[in-house]
N, C-alpha and C. Protein backbone atom coordinates (compact mmCIF):
# COMPACT_ATOMS: atom_id res chain seq x y z
N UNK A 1 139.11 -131.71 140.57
CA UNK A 1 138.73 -133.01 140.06
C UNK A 1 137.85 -132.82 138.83
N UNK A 2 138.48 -133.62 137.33
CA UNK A 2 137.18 -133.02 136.67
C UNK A 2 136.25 -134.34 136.84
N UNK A 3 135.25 -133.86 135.71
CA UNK A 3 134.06 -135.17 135.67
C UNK A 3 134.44 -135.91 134.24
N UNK A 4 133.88 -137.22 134.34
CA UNK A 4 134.31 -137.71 133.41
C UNK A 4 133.85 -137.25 132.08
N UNK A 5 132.82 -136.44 131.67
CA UNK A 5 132.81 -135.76 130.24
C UNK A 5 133.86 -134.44 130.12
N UNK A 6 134.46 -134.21 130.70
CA UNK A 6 135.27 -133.12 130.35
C UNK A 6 136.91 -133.44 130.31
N UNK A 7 137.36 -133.12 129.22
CA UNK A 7 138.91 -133.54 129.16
C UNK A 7 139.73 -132.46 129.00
N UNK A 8 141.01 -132.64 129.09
CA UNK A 8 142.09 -131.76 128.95
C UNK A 8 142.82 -132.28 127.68
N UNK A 9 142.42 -131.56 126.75
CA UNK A 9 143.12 -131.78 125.29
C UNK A 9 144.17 -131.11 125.38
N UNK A 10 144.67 -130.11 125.39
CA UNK A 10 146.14 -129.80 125.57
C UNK A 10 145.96 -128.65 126.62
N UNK A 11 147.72 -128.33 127.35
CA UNK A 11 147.93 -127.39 128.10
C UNK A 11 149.23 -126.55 127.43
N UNK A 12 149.57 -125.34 127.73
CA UNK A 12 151.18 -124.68 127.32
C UNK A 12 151.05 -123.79 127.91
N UNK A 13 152.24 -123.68 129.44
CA UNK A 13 152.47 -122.79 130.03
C UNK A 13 153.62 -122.24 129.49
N UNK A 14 153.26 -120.93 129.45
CA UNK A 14 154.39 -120.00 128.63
C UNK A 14 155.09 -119.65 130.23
N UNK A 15 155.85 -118.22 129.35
CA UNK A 15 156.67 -116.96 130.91
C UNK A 15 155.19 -116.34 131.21
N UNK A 16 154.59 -116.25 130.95
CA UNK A 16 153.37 -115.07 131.27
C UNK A 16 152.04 -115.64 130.99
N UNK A 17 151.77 -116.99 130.68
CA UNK A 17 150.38 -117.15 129.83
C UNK A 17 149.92 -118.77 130.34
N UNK A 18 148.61 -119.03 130.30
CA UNK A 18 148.69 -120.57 130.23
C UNK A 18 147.77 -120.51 129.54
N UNK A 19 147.85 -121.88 128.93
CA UNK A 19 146.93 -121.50 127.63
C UNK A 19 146.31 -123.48 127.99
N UNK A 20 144.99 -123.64 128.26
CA UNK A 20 144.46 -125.09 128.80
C UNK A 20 143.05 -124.80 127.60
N UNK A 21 143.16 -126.39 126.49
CA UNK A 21 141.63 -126.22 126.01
C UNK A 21 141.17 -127.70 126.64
N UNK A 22 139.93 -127.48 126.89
CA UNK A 22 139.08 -128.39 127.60
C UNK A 22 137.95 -128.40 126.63
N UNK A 23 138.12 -130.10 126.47
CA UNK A 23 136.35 -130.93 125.66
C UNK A 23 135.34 -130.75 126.62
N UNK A 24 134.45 -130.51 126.53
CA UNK A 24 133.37 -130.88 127.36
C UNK A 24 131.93 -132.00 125.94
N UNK A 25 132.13 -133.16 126.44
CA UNK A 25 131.51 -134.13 125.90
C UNK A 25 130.38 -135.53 126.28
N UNK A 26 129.32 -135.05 126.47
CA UNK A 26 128.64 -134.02 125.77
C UNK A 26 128.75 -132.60 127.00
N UNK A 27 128.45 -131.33 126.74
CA UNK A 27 128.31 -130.13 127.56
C UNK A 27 126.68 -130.36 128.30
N UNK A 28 126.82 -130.76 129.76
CA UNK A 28 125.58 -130.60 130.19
C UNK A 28 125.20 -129.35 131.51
N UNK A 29 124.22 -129.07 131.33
CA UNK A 29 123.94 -127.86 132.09
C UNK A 29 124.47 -128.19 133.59
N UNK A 30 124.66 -128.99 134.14
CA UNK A 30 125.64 -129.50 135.33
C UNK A 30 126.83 -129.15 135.11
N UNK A 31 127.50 -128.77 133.99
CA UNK A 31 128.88 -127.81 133.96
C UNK A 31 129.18 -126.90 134.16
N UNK A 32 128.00 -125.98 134.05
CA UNK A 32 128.04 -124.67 134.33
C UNK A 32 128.77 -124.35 135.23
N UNK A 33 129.18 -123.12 135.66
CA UNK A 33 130.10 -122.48 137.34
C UNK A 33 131.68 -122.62 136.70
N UNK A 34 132.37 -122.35 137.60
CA UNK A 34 133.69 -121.56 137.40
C UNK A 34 134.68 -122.68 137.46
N UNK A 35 135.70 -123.01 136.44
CA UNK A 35 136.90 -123.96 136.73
C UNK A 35 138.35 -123.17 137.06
N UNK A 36 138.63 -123.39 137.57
CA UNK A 36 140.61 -122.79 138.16
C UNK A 36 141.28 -123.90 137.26
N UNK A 37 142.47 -123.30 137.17
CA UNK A 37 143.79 -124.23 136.71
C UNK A 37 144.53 -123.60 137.98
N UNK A 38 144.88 -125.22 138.76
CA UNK A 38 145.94 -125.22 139.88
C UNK A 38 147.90 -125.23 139.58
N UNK A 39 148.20 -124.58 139.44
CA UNK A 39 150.15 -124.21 139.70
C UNK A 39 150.50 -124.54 140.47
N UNK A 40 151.61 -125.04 140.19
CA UNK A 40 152.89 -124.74 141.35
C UNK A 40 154.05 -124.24 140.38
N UNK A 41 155.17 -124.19 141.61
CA UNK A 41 156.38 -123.51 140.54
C UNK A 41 157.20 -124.89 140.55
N UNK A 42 157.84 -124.71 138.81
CA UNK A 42 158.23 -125.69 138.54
C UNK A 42 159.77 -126.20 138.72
N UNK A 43 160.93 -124.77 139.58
CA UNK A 43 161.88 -125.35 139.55
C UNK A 43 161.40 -125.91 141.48
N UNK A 44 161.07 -125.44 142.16
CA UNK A 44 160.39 -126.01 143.83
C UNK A 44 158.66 -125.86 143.59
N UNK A 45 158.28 -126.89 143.00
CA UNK A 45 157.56 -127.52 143.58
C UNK A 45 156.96 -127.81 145.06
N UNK A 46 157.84 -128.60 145.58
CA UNK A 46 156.94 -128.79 147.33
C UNK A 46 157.97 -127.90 148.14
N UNK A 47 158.53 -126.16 147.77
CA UNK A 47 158.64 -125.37 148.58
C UNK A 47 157.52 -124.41 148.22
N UNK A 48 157.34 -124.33 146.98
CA UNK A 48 156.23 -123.45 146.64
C UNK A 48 154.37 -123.65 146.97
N UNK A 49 153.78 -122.75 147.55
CA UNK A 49 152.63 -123.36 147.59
C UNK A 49 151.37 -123.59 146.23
N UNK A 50 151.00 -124.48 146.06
CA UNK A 50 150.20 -124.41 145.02
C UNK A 50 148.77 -123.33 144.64
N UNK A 51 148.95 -122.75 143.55
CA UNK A 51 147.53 -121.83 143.62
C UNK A 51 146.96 -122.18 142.74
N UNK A 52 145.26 -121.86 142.42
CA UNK A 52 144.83 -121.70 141.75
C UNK A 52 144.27 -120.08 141.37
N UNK A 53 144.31 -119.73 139.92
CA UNK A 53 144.00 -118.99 138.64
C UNK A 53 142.73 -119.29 137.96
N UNK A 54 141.75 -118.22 138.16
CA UNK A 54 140.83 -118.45 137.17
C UNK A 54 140.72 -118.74 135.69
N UNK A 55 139.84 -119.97 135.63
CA UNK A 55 140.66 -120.54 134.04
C UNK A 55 139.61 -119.88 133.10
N UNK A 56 138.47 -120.29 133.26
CA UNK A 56 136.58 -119.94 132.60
C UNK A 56 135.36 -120.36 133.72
N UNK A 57 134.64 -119.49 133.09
CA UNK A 57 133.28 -119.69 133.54
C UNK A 57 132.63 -120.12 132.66
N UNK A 58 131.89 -121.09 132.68
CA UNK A 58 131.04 -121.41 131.92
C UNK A 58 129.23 -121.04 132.37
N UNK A 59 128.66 -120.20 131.39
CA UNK A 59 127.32 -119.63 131.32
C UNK A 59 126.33 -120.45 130.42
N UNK A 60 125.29 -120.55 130.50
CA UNK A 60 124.41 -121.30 129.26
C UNK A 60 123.82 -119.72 128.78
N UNK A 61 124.54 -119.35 127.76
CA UNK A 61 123.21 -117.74 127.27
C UNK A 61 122.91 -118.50 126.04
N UNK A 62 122.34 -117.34 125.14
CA UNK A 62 121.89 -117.15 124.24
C UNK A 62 122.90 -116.69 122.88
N UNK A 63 123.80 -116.81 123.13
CA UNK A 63 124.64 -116.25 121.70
C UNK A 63 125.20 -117.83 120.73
N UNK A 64 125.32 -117.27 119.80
CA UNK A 64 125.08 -118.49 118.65
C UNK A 64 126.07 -117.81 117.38
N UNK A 65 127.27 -118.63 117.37
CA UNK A 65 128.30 -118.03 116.42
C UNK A 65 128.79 -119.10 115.96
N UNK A 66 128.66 -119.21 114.28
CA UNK A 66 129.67 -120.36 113.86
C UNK A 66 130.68 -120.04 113.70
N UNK A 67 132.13 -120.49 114.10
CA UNK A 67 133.14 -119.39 114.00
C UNK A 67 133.87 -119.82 112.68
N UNK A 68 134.93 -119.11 112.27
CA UNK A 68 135.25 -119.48 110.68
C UNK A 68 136.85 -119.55 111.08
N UNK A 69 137.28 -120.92 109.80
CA UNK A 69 138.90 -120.45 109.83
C UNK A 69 138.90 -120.51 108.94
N UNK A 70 139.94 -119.65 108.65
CA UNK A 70 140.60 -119.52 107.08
C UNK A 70 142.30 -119.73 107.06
N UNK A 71 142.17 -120.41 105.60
CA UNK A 71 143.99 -120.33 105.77
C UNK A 71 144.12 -119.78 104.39
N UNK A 72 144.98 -118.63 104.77
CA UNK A 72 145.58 -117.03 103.81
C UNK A 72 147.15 -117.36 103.95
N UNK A 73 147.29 -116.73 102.75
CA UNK A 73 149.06 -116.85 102.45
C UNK A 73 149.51 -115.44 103.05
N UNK A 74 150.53 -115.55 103.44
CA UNK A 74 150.97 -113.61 103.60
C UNK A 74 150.77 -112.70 102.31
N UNK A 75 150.49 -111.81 102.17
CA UNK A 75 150.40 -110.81 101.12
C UNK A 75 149.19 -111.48 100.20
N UNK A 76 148.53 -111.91 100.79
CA UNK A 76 146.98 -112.02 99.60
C UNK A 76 145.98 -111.30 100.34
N UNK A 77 145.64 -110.61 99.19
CA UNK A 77 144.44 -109.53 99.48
C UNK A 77 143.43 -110.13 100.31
N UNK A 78 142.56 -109.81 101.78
CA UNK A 78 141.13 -110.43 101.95
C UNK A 78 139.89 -109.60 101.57
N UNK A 79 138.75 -110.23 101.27
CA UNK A 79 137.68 -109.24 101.10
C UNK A 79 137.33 -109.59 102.51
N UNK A 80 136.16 -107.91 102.68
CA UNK A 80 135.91 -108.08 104.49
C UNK A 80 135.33 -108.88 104.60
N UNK A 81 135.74 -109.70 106.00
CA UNK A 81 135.12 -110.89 106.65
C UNK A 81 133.88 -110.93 107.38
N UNK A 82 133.19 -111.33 106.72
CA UNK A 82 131.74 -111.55 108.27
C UNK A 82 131.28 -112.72 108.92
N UNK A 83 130.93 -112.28 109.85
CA UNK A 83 130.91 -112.69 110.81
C UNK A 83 129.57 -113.00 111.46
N UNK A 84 128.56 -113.99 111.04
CA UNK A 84 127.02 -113.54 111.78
C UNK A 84 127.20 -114.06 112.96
N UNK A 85 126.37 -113.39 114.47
CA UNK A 85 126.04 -113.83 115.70
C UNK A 85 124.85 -113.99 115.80
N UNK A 86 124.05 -114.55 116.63
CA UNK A 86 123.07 -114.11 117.09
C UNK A 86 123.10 -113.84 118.95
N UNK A 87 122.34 -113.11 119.61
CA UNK A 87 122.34 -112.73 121.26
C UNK A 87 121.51 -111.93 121.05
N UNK A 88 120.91 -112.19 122.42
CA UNK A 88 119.61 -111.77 123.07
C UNK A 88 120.12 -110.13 123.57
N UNK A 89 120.08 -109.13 122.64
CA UNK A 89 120.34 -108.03 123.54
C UNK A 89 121.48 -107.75 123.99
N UNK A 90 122.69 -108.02 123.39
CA UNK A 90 124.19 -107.78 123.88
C UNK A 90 124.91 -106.89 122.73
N UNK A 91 125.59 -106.41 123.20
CA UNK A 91 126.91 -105.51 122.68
C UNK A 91 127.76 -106.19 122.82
N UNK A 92 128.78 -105.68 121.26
CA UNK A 92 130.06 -106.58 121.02
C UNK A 92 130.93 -104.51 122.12
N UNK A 93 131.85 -105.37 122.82
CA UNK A 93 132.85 -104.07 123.78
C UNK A 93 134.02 -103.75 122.93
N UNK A 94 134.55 -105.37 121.97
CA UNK A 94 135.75 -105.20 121.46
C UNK A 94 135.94 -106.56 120.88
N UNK A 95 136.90 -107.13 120.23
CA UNK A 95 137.62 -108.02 120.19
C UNK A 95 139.15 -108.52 120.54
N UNK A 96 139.18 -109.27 120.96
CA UNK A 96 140.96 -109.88 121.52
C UNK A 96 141.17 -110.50 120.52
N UNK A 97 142.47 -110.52 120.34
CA UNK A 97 143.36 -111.46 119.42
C UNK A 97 144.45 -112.06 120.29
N UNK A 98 144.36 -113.52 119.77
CA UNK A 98 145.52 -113.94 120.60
C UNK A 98 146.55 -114.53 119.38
N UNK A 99 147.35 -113.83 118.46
CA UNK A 99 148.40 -114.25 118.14
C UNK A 99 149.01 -115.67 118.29
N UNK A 100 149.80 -116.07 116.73
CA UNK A 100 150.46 -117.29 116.91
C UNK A 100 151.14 -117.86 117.96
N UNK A 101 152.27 -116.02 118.27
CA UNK A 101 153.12 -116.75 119.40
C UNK A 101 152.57 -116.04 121.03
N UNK A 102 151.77 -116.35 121.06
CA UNK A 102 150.94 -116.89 122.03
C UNK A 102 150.33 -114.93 122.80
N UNK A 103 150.45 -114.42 122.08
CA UNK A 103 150.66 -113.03 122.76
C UNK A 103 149.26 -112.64 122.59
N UNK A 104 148.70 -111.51 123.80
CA UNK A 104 146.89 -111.20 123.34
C UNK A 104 146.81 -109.64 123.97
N UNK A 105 146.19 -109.48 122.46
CA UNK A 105 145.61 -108.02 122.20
C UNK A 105 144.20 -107.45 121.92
N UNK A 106 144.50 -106.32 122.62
CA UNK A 106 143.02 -105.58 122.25
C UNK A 106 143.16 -105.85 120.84
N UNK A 107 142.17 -106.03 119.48
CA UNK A 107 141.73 -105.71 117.95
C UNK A 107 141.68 -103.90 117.87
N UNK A 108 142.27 -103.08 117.24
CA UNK A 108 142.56 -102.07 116.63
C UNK A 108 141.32 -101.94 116.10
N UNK A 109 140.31 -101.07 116.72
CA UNK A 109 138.67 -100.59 116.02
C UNK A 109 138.80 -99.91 115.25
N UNK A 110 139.86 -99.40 114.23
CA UNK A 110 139.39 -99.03 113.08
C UNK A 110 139.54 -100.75 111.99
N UNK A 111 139.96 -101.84 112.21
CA UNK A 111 140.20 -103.32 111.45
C UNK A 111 138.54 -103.45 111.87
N UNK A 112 137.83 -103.27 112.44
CA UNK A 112 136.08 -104.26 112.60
C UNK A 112 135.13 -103.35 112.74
N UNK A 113 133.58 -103.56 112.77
CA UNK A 113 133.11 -102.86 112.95
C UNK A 113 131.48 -103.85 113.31
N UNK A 114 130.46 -103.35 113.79
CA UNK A 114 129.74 -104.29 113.77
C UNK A 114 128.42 -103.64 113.68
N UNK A 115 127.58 -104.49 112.91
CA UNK A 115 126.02 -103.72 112.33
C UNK A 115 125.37 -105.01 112.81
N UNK A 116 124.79 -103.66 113.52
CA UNK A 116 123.12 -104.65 114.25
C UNK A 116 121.55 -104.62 113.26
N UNK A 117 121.52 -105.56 113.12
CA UNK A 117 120.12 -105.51 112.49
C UNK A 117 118.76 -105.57 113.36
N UNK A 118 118.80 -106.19 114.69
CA UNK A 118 117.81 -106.00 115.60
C UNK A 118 118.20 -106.58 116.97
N UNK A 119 117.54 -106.57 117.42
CA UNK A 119 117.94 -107.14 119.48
C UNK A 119 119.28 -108.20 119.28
N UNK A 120 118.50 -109.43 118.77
CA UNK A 120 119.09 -110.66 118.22
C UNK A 120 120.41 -110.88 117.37
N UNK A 121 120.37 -110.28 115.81
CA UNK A 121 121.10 -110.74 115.12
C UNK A 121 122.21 -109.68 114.80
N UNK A 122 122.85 -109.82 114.70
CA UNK A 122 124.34 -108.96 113.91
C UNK A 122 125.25 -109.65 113.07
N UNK A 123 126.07 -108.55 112.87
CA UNK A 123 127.11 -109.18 111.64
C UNK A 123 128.71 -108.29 112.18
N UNK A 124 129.68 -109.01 112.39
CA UNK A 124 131.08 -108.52 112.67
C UNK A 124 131.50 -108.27 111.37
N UNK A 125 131.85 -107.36 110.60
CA UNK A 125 132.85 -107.07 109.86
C UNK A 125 133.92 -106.53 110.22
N UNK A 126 135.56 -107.85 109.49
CA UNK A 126 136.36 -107.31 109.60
C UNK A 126 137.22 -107.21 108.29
N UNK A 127 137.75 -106.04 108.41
CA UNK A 127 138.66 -106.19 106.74
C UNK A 127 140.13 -105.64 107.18
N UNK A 128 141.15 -107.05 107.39
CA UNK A 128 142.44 -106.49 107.51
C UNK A 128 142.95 -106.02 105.84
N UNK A 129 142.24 -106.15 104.64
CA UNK A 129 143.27 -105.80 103.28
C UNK A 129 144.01 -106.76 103.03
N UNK A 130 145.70 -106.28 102.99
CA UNK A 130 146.80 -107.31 102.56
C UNK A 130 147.24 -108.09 104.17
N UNK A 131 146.83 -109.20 103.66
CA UNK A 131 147.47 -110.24 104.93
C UNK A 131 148.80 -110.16 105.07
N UNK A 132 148.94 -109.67 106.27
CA UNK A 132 150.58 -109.83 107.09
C UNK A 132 150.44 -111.17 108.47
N UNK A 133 152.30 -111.03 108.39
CA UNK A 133 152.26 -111.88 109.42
C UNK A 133 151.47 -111.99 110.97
N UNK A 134 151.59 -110.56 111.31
CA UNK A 134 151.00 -110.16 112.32
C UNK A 134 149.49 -110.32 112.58
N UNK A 135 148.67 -110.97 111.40
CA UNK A 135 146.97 -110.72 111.59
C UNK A 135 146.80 -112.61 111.93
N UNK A 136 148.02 -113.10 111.93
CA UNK A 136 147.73 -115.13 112.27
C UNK A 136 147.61 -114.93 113.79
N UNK A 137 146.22 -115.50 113.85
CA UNK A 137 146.05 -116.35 115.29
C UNK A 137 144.34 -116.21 115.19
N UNK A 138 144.18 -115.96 116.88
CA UNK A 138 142.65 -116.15 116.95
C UNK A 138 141.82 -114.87 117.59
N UNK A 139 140.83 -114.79 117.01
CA UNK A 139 139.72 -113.45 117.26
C UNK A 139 138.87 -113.94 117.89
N UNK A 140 138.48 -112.95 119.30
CA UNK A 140 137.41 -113.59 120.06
C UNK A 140 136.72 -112.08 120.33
N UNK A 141 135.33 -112.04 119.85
CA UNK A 141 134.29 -111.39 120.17
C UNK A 141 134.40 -111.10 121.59
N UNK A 142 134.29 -110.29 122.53
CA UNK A 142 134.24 -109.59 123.82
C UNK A 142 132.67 -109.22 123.48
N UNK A 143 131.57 -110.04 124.11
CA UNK A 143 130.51 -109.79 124.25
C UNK A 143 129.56 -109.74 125.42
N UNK A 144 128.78 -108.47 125.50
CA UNK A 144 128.54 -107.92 126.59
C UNK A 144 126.72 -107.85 127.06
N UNK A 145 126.24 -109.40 127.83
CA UNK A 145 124.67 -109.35 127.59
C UNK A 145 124.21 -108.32 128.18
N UNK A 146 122.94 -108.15 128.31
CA UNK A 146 121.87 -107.52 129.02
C UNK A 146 122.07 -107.66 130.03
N UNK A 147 122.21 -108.62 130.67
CA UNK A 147 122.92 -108.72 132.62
C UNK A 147 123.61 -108.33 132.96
N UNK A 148 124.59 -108.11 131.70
CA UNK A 148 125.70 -106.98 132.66
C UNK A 148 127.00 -108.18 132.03
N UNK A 149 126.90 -109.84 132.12
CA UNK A 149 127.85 -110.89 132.33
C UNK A 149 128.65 -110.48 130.59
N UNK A 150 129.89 -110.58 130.82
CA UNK A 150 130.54 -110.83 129.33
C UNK A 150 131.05 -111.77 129.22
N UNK A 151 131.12 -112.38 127.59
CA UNK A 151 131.59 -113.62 127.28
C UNK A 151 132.27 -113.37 126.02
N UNK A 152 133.65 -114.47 126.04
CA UNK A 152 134.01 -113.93 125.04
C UNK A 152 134.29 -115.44 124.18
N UNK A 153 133.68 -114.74 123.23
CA UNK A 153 133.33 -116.19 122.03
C UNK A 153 134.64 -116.21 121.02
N UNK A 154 135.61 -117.20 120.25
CA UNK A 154 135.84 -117.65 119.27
C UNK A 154 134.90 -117.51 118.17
N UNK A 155 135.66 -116.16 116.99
CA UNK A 155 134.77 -115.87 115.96
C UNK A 155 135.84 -116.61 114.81
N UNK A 156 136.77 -115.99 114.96
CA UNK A 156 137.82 -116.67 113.29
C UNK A 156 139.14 -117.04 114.02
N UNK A 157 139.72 -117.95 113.21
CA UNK A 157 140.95 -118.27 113.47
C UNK A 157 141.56 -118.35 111.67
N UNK A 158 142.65 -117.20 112.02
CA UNK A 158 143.45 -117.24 110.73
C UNK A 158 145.00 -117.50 110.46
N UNK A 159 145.20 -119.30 109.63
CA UNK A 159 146.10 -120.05 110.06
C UNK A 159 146.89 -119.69 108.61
């Protein structure tokens, strides 16, 4: 059941993927804790039993990222991208990319790199060079607090 500040702006269940973004409007600390997305199968329905899949957790931390989009033509040069965060004491583990057509990958650590300036603040640099087809979709920081909890933030989306 949701609550009435939180909506379901779109859903797309792929063969392998579901992909659900949810408003939360306004986000109040009463949201916090874990939401499922409930299935069934869609050619039997009421032979199949319905499950739920962990969808997100929602945490209140400390990390603070404006994320950036850009829209690049194929084959135009980029200069490297940055990226400022701020977090209390966390390590970036990696980044995911989730591709146009809907596909998600580890980020290739020699494309980013990331310089810490103190506990708090950092900077993601990434420099793909000549834009190909393959670098469209979305980059999400894999970030890893002091507690141990990881979260993974929306840094760029490149359309």
């Amino acid at each position: 059941m949701m609550m009435p500040n939180i909506r379901v702006i779109s859903e797309n269940v792929g063969n392998n993927t579901v992909k659900i973004k949810l408003k939360f409007n306004p986000l109040r600390t009463s949201d916090a804790g874990s939401y499922y997305a409930r299935l069934a199968h869609t050619q039997r329905p009421r032979k199949e039993k319905k499950f739920y899949i962990p969808l997100v957790t929602v945490n209140f931390g400390r990390t603070h990222l404006n994320a950036l989009v850009l829209r690049v033509l194929p084959g135009q040069i980029l200069n490297t991208i940055s990226i400022i965060f701020t977090c209390d004491k966390c390590t970036v583990t990696g980044v995911l990319f989730r591709g146009e057509d809907e596909s998600v990958n580890n980020l290739d650590s020699r494309l980013y790199r990331v310089r810490k300036y103190n506990d708090e603040q950092s900077v993601m640099e990434l420099n793909f060079g000549k834009m190909q087809p393959k670098f469209y979709g979305e980059y999400f920081l894999m970030i890893q607090n002091q507690d141990g909890t990881e979260e993974r933030v929306r840094g760029l989306t490149i359309i």
